[in-house]
N, C-alpha and C. Protein backbone atom coordinates (compact mmCIF):
# COMPACT_ATOMS: atom_id res chain seq x y z
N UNK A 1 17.08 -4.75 10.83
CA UNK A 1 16.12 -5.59 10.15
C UNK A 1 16.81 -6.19 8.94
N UNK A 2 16.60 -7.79 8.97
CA UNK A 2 17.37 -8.00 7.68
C UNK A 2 16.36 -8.22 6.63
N UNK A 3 16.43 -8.28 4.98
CA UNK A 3 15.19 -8.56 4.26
C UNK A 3 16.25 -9.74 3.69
N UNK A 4 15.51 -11.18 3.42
CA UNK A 4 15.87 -11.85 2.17
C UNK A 4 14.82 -12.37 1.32
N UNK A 5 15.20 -11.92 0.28
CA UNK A 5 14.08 -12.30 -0.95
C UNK A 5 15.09 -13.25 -1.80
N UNK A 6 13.64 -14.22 -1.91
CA UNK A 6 14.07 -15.51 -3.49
C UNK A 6 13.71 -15.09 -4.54
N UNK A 7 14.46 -14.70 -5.35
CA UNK A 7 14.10 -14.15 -7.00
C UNK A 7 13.57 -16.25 -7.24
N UNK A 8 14.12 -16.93 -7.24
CA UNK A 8 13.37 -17.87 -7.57
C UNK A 8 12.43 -18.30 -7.05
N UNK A 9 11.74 -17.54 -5.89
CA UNK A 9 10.18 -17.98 -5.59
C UNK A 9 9.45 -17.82 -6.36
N UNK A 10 7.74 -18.33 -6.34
CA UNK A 10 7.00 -18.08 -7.14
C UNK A 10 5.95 -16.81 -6.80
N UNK A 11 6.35 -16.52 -5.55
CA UNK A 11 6.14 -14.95 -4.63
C UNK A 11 6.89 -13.87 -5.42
N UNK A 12 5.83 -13.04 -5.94
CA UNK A 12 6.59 -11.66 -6.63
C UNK A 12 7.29 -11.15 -5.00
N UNK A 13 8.02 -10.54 -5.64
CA UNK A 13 9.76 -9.49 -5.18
C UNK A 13 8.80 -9.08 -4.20
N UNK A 14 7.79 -7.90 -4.89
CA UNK A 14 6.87 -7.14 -3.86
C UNK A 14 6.76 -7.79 -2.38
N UNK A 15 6.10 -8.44 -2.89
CA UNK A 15 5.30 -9.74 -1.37
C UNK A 15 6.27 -9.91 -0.36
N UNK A 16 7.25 -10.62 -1.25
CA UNK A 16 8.15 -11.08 0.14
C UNK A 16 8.64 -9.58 0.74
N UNK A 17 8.93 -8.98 0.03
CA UNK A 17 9.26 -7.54 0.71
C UNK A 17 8.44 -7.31 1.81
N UNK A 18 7.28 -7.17 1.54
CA UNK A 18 6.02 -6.58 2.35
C UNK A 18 5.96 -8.03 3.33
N UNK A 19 6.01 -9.19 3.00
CA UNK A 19 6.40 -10.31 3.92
C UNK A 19 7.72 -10.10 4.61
N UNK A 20 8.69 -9.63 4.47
CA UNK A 20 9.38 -9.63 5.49
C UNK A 20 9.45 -8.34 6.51
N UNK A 21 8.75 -7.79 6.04
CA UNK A 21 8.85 -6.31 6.76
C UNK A 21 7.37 -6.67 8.13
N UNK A 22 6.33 -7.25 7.59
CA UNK A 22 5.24 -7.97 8.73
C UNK A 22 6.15 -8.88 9.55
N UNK A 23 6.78 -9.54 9.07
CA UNK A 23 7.96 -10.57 10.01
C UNK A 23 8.60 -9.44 10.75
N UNK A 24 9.12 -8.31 10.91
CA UNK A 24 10.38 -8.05 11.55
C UNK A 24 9.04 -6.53 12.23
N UNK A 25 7.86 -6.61 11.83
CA UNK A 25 7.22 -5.83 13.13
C UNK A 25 6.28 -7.08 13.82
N UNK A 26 6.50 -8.03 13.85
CA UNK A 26 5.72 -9.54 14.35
C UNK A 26 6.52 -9.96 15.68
N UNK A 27 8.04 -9.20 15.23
CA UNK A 27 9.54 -9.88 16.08
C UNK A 27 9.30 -8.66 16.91
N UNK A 28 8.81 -7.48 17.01
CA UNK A 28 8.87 -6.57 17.52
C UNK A 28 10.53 -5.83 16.73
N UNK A 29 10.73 -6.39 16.14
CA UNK A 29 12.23 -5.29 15.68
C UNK A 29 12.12 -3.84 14.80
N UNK A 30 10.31 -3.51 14.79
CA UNK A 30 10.47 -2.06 14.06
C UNK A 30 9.09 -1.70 15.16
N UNK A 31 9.06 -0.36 15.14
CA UNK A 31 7.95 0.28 16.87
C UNK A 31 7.13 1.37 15.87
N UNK A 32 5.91 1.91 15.76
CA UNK A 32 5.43 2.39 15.62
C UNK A 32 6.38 3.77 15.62
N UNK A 33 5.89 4.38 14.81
CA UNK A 33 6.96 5.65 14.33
C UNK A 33 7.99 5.54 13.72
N UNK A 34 8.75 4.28 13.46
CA UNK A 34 9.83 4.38 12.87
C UNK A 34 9.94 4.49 11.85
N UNK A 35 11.07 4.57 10.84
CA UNK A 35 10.92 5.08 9.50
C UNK A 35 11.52 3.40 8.82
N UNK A 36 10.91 3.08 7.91
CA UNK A 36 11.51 2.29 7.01
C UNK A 36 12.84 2.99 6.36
N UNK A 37 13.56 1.90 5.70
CA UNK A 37 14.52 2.28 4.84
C UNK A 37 13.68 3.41 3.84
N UNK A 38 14.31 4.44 3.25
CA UNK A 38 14.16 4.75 1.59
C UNK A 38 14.26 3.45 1.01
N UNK A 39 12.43 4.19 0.02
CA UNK A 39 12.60 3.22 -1.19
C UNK A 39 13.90 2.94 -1.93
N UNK A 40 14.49 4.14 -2.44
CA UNK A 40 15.42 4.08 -3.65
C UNK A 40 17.02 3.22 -2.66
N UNK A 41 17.14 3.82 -1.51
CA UNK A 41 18.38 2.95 -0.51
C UNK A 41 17.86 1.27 -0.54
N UNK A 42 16.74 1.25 0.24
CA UNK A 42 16.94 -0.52 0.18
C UNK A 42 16.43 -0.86 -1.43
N UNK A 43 15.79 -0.47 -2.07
CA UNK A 43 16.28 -1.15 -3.46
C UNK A 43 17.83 -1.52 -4.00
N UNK A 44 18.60 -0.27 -3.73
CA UNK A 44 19.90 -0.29 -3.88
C UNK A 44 20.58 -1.47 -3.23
N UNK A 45 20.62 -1.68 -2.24
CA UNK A 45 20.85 -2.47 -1.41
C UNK A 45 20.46 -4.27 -1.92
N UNK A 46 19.34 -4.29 -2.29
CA UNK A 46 18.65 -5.13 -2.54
C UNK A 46 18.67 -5.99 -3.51
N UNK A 47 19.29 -5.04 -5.12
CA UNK A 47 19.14 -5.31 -6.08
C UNK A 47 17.83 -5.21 -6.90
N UNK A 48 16.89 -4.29 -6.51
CA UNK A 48 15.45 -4.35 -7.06
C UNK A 48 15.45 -2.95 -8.08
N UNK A 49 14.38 -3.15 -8.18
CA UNK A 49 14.16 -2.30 -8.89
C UNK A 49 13.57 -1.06 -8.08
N UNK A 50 13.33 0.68 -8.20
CA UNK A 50 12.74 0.84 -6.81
C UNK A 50 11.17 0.75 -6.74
N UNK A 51 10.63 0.71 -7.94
CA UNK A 51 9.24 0.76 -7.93
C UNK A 51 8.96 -1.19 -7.45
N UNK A 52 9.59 -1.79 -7.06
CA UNK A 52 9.41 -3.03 -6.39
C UNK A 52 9.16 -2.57 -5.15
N UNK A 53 10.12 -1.89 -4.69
CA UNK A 53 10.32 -1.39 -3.34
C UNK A 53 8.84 -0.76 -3.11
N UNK A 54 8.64 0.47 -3.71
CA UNK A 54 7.13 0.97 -2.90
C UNK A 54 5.86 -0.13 -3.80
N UNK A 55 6.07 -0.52 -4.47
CA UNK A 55 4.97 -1.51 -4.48
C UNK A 55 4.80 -2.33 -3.43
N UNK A 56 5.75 -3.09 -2.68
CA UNK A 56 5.92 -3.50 -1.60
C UNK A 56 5.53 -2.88 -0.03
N UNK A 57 5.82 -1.63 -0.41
CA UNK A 57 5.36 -0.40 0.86
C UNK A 57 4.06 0.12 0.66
N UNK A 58 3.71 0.22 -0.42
CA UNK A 58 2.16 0.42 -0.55
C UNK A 58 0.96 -0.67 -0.42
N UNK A 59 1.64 -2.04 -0.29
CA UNK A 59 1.08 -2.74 -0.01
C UNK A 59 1.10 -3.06 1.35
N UNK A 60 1.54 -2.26 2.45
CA UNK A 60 2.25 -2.42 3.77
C UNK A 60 0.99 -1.13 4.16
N UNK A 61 1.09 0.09 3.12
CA UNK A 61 -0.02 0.90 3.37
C UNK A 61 -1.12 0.66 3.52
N UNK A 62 -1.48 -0.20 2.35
CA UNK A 62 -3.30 -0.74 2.42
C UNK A 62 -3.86 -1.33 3.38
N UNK A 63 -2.59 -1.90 3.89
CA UNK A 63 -3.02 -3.31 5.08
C UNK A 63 -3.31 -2.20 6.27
N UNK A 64 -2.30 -1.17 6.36
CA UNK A 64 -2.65 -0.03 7.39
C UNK A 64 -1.22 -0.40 8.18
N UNK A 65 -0.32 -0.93 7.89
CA UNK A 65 0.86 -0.74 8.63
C UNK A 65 2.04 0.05 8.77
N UNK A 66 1.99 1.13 7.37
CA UNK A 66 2.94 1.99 7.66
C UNK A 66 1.86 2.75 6.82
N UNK A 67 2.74 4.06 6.91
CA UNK A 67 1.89 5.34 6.37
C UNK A 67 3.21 6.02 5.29
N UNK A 68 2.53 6.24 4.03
CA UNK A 68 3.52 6.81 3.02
C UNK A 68 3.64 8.48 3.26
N UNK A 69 4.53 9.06 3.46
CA UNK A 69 4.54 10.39 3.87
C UNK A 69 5.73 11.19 2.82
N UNK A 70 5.18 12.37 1.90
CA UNK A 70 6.01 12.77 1.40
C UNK A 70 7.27 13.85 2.22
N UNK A 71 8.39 13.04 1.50
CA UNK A 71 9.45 13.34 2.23
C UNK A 71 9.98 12.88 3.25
N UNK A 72 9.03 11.74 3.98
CA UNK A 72 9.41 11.11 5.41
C UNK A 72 9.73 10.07 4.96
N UNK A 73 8.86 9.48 3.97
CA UNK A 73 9.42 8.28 3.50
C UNK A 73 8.14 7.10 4.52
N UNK A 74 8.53 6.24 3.96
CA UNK A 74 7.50 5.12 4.99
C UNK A 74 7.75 4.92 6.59
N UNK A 75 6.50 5.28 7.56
CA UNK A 75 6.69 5.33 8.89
C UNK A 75 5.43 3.85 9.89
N UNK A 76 6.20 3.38 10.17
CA UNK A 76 5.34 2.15 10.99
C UNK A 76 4.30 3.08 11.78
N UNK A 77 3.10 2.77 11.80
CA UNK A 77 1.73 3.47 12.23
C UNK A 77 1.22 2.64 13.70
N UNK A 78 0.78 3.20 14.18
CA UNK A 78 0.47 2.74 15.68
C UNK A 78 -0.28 1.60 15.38
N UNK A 79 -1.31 1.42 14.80
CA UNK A 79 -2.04 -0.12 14.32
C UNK A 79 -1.70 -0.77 14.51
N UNK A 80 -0.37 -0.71 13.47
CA UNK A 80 0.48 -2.46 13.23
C UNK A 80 1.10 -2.40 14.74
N UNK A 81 1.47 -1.40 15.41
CA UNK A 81 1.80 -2.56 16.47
C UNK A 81 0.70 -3.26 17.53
N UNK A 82 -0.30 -2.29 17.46
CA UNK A 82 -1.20 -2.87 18.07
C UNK A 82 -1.98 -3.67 17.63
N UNK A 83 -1.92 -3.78 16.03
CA UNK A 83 -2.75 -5.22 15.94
C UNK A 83 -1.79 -6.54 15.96
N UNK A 84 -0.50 -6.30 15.92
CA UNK A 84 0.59 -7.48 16.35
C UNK A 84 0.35 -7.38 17.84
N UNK A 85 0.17 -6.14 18.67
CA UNK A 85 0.03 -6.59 20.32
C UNK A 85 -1.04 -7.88 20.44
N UNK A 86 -2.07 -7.54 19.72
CA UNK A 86 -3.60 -8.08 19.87
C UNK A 86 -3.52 -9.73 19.43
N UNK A 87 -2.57 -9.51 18.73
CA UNK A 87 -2.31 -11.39 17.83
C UNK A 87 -1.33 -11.66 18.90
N UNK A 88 -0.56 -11.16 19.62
CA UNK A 88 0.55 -12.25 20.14
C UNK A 88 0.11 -12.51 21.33
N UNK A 89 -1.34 -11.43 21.92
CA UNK A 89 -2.18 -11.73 23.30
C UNK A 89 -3.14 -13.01 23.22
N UNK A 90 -3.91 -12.84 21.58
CA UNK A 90 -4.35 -14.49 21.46
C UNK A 90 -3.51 -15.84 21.41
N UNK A 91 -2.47 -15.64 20.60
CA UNK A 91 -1.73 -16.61 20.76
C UNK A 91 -0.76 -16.83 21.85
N UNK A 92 -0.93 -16.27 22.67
CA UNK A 92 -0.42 -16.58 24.65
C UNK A 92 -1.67 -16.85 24.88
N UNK A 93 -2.79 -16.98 24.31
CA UNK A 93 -4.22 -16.84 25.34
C UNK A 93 -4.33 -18.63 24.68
N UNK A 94 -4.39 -19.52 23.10
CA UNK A 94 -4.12 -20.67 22.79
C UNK A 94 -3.10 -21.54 23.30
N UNK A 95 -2.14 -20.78 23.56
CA UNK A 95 -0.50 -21.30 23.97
C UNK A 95 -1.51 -21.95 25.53
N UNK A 96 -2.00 -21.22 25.98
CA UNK A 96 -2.43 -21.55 27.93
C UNK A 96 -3.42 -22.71 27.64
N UNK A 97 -4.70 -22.13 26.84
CA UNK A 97 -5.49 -23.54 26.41
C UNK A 97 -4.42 -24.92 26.05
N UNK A 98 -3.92 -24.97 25.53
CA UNK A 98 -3.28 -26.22 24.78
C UNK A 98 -2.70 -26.80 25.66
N UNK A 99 -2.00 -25.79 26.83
CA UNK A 99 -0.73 -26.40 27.90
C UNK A 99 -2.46 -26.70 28.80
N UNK A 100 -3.20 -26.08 29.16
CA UNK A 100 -4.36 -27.07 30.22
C UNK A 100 -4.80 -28.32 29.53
N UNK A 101 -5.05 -28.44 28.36
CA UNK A 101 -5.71 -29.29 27.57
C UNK A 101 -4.66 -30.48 27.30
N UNK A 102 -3.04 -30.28 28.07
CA UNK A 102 -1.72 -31.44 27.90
C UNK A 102 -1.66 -31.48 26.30
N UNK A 103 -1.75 -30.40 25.47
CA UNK A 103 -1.20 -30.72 23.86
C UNK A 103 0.21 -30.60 24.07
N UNK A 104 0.94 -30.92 23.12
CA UNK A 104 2.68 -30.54 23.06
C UNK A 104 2.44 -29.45 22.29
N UNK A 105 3.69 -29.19 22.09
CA UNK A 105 3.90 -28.11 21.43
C UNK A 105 3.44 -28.02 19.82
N UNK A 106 4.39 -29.64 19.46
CA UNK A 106 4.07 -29.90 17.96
C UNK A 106 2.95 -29.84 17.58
N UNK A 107 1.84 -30.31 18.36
CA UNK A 107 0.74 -30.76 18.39
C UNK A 107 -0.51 -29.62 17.83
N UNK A 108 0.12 -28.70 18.92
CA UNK A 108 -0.17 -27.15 19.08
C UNK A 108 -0.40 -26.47 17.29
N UNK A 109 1.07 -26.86 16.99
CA UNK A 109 1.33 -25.97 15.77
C UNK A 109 0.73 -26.38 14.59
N UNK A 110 0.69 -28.22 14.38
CA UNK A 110 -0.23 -28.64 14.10
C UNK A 110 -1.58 -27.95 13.62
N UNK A 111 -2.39 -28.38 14.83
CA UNK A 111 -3.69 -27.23 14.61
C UNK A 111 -3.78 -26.49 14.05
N UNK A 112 -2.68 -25.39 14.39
CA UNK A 112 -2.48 -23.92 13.60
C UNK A 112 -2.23 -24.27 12.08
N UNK A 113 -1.69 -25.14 11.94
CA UNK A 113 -1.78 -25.28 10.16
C UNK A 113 -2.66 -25.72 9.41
N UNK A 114 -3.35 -26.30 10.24
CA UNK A 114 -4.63 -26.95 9.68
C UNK A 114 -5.70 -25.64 9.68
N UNK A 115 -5.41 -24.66 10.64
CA UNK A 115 -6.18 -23.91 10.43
C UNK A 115 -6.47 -22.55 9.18
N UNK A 116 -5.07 -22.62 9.44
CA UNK A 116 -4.38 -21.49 8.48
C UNK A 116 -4.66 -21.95 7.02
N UNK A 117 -4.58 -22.87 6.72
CA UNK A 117 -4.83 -23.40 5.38
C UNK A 117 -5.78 -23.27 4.86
């Protein structure tokens, strides 16, 4: 899993943290049970500070995607993958509408931003 954070975004450190870690169980590249990095290792790594780091993981907790465990360290929780199963089954279930309905692709994504907004 790679993380990159913009110290010059206007997104605190935290966020994108906790934003890239939803990105890389979205890609399927982390499975339910697995362990995140240590806080204090990927801070190191990172350049953060480590209380960035579990601010970032506790905000990964609330949402219900990993579980803080003393001594285990942060572990991806069956949820998050199943509520990423559940989002990537609707969006194959829009992807089919759009291709009957002759949208393109762009067209497609389109929508989605208009919606998202």
């Amino acid at each position: 899993m790679l993380i990159r954070l913009d110290p010059a975004s206007p997104e605190p450190l935290f966020a994108q943290l906790a934003a890239a870690i939803r990105g890389a169980l979205a890609r399927g590249e982390l499975r339910s049970g697995e362990r995140l990095p240590a806080a204090r290792d990927l801070a190191e790594s990172l350049g953060l500070n480590v209380h960035t780091v579990l601010h970032g993981y506790q905000q990964l907790r609330d949402e219900g995607l990993v579980e803080l465990r003393r001594g285990r360290g942060a572990v991806v929780t069956a949820e998050a993958a199943g509520g990423l199963a559940a989002l990537r089954q609707a969006v194959a279930d829009v992807a089919a509408v759009a291709h009957r309905l002759g949208l393109t692709a762009d067209e497609l994504v389109e929508l989605i931003r208009e919606e998202y907004r």
